[in-house]
Protein backbone atom coordinates (compact mmCIF):
# COMPACT_ATOMS: atom_id res chain seq x y z
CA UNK A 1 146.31 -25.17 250.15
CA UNK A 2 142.80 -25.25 251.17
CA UNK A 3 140.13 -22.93 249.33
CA UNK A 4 139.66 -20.28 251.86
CA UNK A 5 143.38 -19.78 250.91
CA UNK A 6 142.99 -19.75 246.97
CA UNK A 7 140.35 -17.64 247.47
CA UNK A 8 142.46 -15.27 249.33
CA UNK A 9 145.35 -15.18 246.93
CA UNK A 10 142.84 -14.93 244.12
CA UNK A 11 141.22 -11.97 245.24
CA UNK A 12 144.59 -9.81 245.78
CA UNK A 13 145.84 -10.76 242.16
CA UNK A 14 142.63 -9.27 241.16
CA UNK A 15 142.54 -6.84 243.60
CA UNK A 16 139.87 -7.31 245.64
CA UNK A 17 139.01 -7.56 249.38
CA UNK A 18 137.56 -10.18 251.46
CA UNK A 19 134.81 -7.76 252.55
CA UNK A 20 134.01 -6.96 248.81
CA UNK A 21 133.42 -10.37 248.04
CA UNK A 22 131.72 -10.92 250.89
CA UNK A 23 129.17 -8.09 250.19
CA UNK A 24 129.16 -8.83 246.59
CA UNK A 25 127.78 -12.27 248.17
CA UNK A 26 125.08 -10.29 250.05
CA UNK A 27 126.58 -12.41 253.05
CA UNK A 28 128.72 -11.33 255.68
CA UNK A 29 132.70 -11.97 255.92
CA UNK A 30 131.89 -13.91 259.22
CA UNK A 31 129.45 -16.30 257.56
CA UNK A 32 131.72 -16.36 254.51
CA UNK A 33 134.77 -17.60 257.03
CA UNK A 34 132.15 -20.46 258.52
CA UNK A 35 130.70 -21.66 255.58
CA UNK A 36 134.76 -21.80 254.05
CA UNK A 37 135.94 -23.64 257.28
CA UNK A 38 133.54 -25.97 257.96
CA UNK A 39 133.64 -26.80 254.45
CA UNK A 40 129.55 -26.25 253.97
CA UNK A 41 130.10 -23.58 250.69
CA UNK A 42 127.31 -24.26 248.35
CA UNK A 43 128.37 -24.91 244.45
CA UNK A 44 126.30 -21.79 243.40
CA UNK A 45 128.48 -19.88 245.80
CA UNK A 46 131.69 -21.05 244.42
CA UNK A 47 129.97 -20.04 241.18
CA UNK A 48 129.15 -17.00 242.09
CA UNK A 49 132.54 -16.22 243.18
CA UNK A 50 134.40 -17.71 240.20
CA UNK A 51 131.99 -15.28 238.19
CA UNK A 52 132.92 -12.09 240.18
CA UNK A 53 136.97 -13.15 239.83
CA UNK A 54 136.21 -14.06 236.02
CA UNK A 55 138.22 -17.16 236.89
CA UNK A 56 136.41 -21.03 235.65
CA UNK A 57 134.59 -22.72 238.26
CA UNK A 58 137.52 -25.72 238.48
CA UNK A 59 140.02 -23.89 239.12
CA UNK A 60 139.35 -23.75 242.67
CA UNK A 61 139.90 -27.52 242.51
CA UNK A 62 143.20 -27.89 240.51
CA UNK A 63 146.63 -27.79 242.53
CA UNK A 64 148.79 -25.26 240.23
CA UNK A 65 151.68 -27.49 241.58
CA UNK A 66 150.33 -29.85 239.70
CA UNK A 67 149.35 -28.26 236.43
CA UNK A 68 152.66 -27.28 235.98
CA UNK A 69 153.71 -30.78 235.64
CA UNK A 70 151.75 -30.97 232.56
């Protein structure tokens, strides 16, 4: 799953749009989607985000496929 996708998934188990994030960013969702697919999202961005979903920073890096092994 790539992070644009976590993202996603995260934001409707907290219940939050795309475009909310995306504002909450002060950026818009079309240079949200660029910056996601072309893989050019700065760290403080992630940050940001992980603040606003009250989720740590590393999860956006951990398969839960994974974690479940342990």
């Amino acid at each position: 799953m790539n992070l644009k996708h976590k993202i996603i998934n995260l934001l409707s188990e907290k219940k939050y749009t795309y475009k909310q994030l995306a504002e909450h960013l002060s950026i818009s969702e079309a240079e949200l989607d660029h910056a996601l697919e072309t893989k050019t999202l700065e760290v403080r961005t992630l940050e940001l985000i992980s603040k606003e979903l009250r989720i740590p920073l590393y999860s956006f890096f951990r398969d839960p496929e994974e974690m479940e092994k342990y």
